[in-house]
Protein backbone atom coordinates (compact mmCIF):
# COMPACT_ATOMS: atom_id res chain seq x y z
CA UNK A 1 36.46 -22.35 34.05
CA UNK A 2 37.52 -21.49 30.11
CA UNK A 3 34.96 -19.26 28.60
CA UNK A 4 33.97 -21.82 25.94
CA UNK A 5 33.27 -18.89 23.47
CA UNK A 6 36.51 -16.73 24.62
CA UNK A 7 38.25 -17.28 21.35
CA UNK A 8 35.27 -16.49 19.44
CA UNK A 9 35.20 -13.14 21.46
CA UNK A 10 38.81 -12.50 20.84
CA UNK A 11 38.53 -13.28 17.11
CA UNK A 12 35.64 -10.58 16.70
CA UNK A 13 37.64 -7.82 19.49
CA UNK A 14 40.40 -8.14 17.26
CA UNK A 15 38.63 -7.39 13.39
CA UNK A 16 37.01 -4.33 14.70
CA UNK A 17 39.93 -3.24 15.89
CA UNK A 18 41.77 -3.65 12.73
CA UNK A 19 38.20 -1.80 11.17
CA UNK A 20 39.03 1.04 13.66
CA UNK A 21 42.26 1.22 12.97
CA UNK A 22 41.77 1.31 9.03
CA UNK A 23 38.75 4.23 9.61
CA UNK A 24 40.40 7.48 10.11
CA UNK A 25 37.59 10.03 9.75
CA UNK A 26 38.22 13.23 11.42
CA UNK A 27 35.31 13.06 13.44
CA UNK A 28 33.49 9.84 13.50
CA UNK A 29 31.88 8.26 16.71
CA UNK A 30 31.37 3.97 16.77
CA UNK A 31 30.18 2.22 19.32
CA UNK A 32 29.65 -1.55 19.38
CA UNK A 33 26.29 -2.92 19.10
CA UNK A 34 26.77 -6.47 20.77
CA UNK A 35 29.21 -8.77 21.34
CA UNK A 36 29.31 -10.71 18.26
CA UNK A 37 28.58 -8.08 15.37
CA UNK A 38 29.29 -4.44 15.14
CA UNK A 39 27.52 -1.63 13.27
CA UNK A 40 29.35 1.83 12.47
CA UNK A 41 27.48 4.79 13.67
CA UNK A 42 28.75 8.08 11.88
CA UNK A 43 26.89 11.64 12.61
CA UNK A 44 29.07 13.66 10.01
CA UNK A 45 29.94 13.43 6.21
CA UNK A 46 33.90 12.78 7.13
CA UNK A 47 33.38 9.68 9.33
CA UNK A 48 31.31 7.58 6.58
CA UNK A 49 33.17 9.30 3.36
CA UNK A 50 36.55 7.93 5.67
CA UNK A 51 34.90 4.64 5.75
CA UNK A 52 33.55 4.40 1.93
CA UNK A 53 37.07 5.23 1.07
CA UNK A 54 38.56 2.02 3.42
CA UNK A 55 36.17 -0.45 1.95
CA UNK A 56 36.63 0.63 -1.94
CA UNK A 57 40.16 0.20 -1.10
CA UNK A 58 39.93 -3.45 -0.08
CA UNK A 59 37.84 -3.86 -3.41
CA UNK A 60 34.13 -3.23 -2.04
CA UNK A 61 31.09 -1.41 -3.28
CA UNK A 62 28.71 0.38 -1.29
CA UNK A 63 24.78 -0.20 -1.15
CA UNK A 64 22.93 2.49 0.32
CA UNK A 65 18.82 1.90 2.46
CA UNK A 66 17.93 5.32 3.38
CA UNK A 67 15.26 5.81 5.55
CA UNK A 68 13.66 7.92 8.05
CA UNK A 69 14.17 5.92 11.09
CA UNK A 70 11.12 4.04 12.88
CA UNK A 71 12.53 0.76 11.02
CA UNK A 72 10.59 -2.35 10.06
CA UNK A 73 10.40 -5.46 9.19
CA UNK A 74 10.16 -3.93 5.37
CA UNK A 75 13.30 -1.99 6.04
CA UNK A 76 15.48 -5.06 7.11
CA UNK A 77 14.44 -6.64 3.67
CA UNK A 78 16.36 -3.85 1.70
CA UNK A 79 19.16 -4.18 4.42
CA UNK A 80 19.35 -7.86 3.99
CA UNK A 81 18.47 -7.64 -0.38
CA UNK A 82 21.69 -5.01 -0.14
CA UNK A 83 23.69 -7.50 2.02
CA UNK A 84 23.40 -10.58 -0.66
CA UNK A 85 24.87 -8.19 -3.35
CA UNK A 86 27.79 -9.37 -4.52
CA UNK A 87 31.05 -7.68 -2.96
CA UNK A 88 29.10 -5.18 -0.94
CA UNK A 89 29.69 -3.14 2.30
CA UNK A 90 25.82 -1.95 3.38
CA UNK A 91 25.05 1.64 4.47
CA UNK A 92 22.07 2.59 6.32
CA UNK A 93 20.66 5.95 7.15
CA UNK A 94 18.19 7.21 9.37
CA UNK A 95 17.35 11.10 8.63
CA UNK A 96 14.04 12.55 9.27
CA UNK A 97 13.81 15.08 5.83
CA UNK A 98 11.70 17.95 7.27
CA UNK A 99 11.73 19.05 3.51
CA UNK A 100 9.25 17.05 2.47
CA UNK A 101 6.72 17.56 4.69
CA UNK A 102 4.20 20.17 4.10
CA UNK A 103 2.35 19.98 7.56
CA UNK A 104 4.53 20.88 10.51
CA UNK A 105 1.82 18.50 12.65
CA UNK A 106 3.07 15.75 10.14
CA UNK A 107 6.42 16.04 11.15
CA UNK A 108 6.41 16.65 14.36
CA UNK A 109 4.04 13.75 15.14
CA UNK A 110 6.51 11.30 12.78
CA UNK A 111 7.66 8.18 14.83
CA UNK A 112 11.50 8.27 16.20
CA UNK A 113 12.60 5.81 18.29
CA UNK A 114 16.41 5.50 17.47
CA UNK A 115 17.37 3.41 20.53
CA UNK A 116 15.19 0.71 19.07
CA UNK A 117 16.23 1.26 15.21
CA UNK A 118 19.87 0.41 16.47
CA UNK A 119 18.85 -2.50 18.35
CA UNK A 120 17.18 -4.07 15.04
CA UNK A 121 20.13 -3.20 13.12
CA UNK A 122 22.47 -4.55 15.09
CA UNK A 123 20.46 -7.79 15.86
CA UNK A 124 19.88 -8.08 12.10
CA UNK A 125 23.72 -7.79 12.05
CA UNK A 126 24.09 -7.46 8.23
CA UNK A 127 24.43 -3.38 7.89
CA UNK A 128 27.92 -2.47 7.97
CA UNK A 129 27.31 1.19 9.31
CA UNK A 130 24.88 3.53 10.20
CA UNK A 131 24.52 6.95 9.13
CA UNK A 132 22.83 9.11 11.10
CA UNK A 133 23.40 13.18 10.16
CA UNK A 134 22.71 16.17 12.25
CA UNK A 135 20.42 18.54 9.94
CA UNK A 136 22.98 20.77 9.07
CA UNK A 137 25.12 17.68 7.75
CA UNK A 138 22.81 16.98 5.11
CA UNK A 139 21.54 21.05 4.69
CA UNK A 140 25.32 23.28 5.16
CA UNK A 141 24.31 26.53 5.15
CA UNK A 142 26.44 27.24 2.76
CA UNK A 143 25.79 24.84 0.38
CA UNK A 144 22.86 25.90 -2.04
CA UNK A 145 20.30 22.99 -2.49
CA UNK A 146 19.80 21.46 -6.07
CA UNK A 147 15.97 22.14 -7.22
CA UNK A 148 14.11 19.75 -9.30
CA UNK A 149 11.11 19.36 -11.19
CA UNK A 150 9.58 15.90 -11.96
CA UNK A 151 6.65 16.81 -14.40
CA UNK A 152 3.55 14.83 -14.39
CA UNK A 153 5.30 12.42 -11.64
CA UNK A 154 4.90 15.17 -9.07
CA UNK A 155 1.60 16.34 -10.28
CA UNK A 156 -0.67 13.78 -9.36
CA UNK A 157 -1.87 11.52 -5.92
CA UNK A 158 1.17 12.40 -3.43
CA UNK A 159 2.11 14.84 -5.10
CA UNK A 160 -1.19 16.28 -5.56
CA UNK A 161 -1.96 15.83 -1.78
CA UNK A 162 1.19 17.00 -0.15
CA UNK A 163 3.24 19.88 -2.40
CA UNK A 164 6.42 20.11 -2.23
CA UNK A 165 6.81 16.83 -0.97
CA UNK A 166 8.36 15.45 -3.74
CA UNK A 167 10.61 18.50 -4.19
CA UNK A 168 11.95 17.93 -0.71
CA UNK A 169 12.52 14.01 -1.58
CA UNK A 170 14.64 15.05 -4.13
CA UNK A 171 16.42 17.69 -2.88
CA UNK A 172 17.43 15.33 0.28
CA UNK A 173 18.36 12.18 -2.23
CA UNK A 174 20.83 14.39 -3.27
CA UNK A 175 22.29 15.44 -0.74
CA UNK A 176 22.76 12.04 1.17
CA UNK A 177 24.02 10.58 -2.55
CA UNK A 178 26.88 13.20 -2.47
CA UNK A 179 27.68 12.10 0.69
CA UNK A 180 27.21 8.80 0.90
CA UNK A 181 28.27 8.02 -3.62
CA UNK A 182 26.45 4.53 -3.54
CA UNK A 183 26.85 1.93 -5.63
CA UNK A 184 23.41 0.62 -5.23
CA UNK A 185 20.65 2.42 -3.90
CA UNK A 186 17.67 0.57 -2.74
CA UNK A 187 14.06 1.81 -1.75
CA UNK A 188 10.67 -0.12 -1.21
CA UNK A 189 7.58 -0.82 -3.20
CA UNK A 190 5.27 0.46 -1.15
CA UNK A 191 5.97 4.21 -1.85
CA UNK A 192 5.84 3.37 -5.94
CA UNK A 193 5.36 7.03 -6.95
CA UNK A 194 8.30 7.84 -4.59
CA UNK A 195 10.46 5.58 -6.55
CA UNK A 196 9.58 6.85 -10.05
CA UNK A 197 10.71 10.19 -8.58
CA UNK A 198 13.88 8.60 -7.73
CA UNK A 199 14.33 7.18 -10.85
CA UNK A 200 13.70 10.43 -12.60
CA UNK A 201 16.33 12.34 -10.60
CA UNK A 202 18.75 10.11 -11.58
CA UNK A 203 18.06 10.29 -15.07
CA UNK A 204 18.40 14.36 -14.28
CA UNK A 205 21.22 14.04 -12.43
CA UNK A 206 23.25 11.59 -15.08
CA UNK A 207 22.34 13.63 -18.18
CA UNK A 208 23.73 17.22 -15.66
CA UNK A 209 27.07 15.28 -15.20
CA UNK A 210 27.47 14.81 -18.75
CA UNK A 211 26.34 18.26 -19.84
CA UNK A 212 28.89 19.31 -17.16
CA UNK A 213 31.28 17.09 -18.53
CA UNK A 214 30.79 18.29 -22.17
CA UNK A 215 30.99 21.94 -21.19
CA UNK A 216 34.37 21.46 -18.93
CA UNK A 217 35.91 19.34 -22.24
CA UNK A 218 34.89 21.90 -24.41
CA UNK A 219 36.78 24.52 -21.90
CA UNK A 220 39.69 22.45 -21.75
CA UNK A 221 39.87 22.13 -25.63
CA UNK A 222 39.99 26.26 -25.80
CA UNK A 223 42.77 25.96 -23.20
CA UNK A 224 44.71 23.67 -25.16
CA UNK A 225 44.24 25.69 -28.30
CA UNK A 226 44.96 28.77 -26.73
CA UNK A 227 47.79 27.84 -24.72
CA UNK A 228 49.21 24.81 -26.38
CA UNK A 229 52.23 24.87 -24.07
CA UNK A 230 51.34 25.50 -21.00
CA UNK A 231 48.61 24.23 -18.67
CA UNK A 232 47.65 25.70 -15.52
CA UNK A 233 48.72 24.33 -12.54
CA UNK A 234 46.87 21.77 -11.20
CA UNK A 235 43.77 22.42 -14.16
CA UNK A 236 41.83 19.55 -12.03
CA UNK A 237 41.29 17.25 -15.65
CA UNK A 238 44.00 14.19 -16.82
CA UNK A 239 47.23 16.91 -15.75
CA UNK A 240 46.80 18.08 -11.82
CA UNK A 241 50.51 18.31 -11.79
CA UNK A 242 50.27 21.57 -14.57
CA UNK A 243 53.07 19.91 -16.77
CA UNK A 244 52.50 21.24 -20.08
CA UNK A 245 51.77 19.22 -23.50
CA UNK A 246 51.87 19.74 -27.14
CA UNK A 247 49.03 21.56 -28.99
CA UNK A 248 48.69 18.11 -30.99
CA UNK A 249 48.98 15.97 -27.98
CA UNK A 250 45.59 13.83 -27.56
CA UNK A 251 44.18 13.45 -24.19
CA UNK A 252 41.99 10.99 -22.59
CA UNK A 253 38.31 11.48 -22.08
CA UNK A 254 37.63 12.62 -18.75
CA UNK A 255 35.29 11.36 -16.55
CA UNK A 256 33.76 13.29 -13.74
CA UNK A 257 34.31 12.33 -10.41
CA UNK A 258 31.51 14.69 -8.25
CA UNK A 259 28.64 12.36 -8.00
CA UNK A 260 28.14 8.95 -8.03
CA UNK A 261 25.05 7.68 -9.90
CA UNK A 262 23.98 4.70 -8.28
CA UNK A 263 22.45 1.58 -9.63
CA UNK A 264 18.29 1.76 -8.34
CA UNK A 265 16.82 -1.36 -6.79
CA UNK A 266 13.47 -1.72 -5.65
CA UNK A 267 12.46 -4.15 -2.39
CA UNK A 268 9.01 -5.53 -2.60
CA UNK A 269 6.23 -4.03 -0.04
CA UNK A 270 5.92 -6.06 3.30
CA UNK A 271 2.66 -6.85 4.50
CA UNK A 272 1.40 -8.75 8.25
CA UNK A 273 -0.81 -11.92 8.26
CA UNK A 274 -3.30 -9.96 7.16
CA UNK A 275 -2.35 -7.94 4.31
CA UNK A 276 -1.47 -3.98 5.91
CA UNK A 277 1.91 -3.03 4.18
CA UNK A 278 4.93 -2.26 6.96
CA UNK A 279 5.03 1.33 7.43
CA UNK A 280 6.56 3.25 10.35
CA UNK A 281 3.31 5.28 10.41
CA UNK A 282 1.41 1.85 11.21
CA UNK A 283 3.01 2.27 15.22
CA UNK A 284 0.81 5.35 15.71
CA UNK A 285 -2.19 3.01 15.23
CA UNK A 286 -4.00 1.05 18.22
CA UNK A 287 -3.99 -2.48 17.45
CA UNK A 288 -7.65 -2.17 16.47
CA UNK A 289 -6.96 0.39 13.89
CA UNK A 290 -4.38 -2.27 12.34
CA UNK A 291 -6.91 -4.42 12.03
CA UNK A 292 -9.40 -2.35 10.07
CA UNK A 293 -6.29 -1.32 7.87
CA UNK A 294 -6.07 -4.44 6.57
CA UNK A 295 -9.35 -4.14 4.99
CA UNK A 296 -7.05 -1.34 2.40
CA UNK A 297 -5.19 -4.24 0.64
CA UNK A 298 -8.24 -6.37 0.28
CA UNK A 299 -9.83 -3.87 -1.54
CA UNK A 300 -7.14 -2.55 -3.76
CA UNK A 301 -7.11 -6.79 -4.62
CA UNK A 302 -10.44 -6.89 -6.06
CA UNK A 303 -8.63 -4.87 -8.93
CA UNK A 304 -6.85 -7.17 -10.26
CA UNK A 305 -9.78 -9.53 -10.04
CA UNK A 306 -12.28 -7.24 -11.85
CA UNK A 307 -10.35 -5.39 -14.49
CA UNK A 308 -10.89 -8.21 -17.44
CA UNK A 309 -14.66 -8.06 -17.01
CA UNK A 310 -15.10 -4.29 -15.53
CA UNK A 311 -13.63 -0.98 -17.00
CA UNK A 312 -11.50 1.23 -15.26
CA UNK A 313 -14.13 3.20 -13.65
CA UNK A 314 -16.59 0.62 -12.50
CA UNK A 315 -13.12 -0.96 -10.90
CA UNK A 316 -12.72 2.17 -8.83
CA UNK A 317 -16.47 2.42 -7.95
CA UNK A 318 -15.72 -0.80 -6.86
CA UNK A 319 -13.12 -0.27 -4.27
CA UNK A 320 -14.36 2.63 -3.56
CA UNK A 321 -17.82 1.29 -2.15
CA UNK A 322 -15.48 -1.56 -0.17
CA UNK A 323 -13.50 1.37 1.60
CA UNK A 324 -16.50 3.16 2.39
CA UNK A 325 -18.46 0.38 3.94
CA UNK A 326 -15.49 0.95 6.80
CA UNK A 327 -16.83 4.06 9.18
CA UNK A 328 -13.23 4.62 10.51
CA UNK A 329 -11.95 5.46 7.12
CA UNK A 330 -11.54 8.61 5.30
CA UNK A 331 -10.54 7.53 1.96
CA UNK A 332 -8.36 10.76 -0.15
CA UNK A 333 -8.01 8.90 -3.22
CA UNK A 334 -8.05 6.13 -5.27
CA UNK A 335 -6.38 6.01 -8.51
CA UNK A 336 -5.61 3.51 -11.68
CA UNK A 337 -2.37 4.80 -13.46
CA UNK A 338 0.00 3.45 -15.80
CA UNK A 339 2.48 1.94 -14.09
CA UNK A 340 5.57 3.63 -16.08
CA UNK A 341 4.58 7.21 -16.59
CA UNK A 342 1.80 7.34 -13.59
CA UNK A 343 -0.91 8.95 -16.62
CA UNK A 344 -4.46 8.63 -15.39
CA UNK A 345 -6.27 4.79 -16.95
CA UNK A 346 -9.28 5.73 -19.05
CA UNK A 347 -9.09 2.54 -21.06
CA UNK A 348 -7.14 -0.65 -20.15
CA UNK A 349 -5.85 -1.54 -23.61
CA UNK A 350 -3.77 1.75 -24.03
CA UNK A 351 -1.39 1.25 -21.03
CA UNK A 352 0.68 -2.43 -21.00
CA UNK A 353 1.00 -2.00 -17.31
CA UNK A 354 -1.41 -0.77 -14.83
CA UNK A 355 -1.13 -0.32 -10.66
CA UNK A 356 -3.80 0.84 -8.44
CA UNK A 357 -3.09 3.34 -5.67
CA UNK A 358 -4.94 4.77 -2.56
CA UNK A 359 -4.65 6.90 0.24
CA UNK A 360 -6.52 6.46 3.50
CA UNK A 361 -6.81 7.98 6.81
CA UNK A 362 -7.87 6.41 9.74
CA UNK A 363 -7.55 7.18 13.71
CA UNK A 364 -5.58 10.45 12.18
CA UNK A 365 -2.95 8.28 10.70
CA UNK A 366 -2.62 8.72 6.87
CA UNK A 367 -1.82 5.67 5.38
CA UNK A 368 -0.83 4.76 1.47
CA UNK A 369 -0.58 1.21 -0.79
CA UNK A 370 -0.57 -0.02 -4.21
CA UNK A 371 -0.54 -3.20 -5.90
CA UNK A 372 -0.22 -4.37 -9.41
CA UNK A 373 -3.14 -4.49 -11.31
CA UNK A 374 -1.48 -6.45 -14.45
CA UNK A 375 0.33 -8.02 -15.76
């Protein structure tokens, strides 16, 4: 009897083997998630840099979900926000940054369960490929990491409470970014002071390329001026070839070509039936302890309730006496801050927008959420 779905079958064996055929990395491994869709897995830099390079050929940009594995429903939001970009090939990552964690327990007790991450991925079926790196992919030995310093951003709640954490977020965006050079980079919501960092390292990391830029113009203007008949061969500006060129020759700005600086997109927070935003932390807590975590989110809600009638303070008294009346909880902090520059609220008419943010523990599971206050 005719396989009713046999030329649907053939039709998808025969595109990823023309996608195989057009992805020449020098060592890439793929394996086909299920019968209908497919979903690249690449462990090194050269497999996925190979298959940026395929898809920007055929015209394509590249939109990047990084995350640290344990996906969610939260995570398959930016996946399926990156897919309805226009013109877009979608890259996923799954790397567990031990950089950013400042307690070994922490890290060690972090949720992994990659047989099930590619299972939602590929049943999703709208990431293109997965990239998955071996720690010395994203930290070569011999390749110096970039430090950065994020000011006030770094200084308070997460920051505060975990140091260096933020230093290690940035020092791994920067690393997959090189290797990855996204288009579109997309993180979530729910980690707000996480994305301001982000933000903030691109803004460092655009205003380095042009310094660079500036400096290696400058250099090449002393060449010319020097040397005004002969170029070095292959100077690695507008004349790789070494030909030479007048001393009154112009020549076209140059553009640097080392990194990438993606367009930043953030996904709005997921939350359950009853409120508790997604979090891959959430599937170290018994289904009890979900329940009470909901209780979070209701109280962070009374903010934006009780800020026309209440100042800042009695707001967090508030909240505060909500969390408490939970036994299980351990609250860390709560905090009003502008949502822009993160500055402490003392007064609600000197910021134009305001978030509230808190940290709780409960059942040894550290939890964290914010909401908008107002507008």
């Amino acid at each position: 009897m005719l396989d009713p779905f046999q030329k649907l079958k053939d039709k998808n064996i025969k595109k990823q083997a023309k996608k195989e055929q057009k992805i020449k990395g020098k060592a890439w491994k793929m394996w086909k998630m299920c019968g209908f869709c497919g979903v690249l897995i690449f462990h090194n830099a050269d497999g996925i840099q190979s298959a940026i390079k395929s898809w920007q050929k055929e015209g394509f940009k590249v939109a990047f979900v990084p995350t640290m594995g344990a996906l969610h429903e939260g995570h398959l939001a930016l996946v399926e926000r990156a897919a309805h970009l226009p013109q877009v090939r979608v890259v996923c990552s799954i790397f567990v940054n031990p950089t950013q964690f400042n307690d070994p327990a922490d890290l060690q007790a972090y949720p992994r369960n990659p047989a099930r991450d590619f299972h939602l991925l590929s049943e999703q079926g709208l990431a293109d490929a997965l990239f998955q790196p071996e720690i010395d992919e994203v930290y070569p030995p011999e390749h110096p990491c970039m430090t950065f310093s994020f000011g006030a951003l770094e200084e308070v709640m997460e920051g505060a409470m975990r140091p260096g954490h933020f230093a290690g977020v940035g020092q791994v965006v920067e690393r997959l970014l090189h290797l990855v050079q996204a288009d579109y980079l997309l993180l979530g919501e729910k980690d707000y002071q996480q994305f301001l960092v982000v933000r903030d390292l691109l803004r460092q990391l655009r205003e380095n390329q042009i310094r660079l830029r500036d400096e290696q113009l400058r250099m090449r203007e002393r060449q010319r001026q020097s040397s005004p008949l002969s170029w070095p061969s292959g100077d690695g500006f507008n004349n790789p070839g070494g030909m030479a060129r007048g001393a009154d020759e112009p020549f076209e700005p140059y553009e640097p070509t080392w990194h990438k600086i993606p367009e930043l997109i953030m996904g709005t927070t997921h939350r359950d039936e009853g409120g508790l935003a997604l979090s891959s932390r959430n599937q170290r807590l018994s289904n009890e302890g979900r329940l009470k975590a909901r209780q979070i989110y209701a109280a962070l809600q009374q903010a934006r309730r009780s800020w026309p009638h209440e100042s800042p303070d009695e707001t967090v008294q508030k909240i505060a006496f909500m969390l408490a009346e939970v036994p299980e909880f351990r609250v860390e902090y709560i905090q009003l801050a502008d949502s822009n520059t993160l500055a402490a609220v003392q007064e609600w008419g000197n910021h134009s927008s305001v978030r509230i943010f808190a940290a709780v523990w409960i059942e040894g599971v550290r939890l964290i959420d914010n909401t908008v206050v107002f507008p």
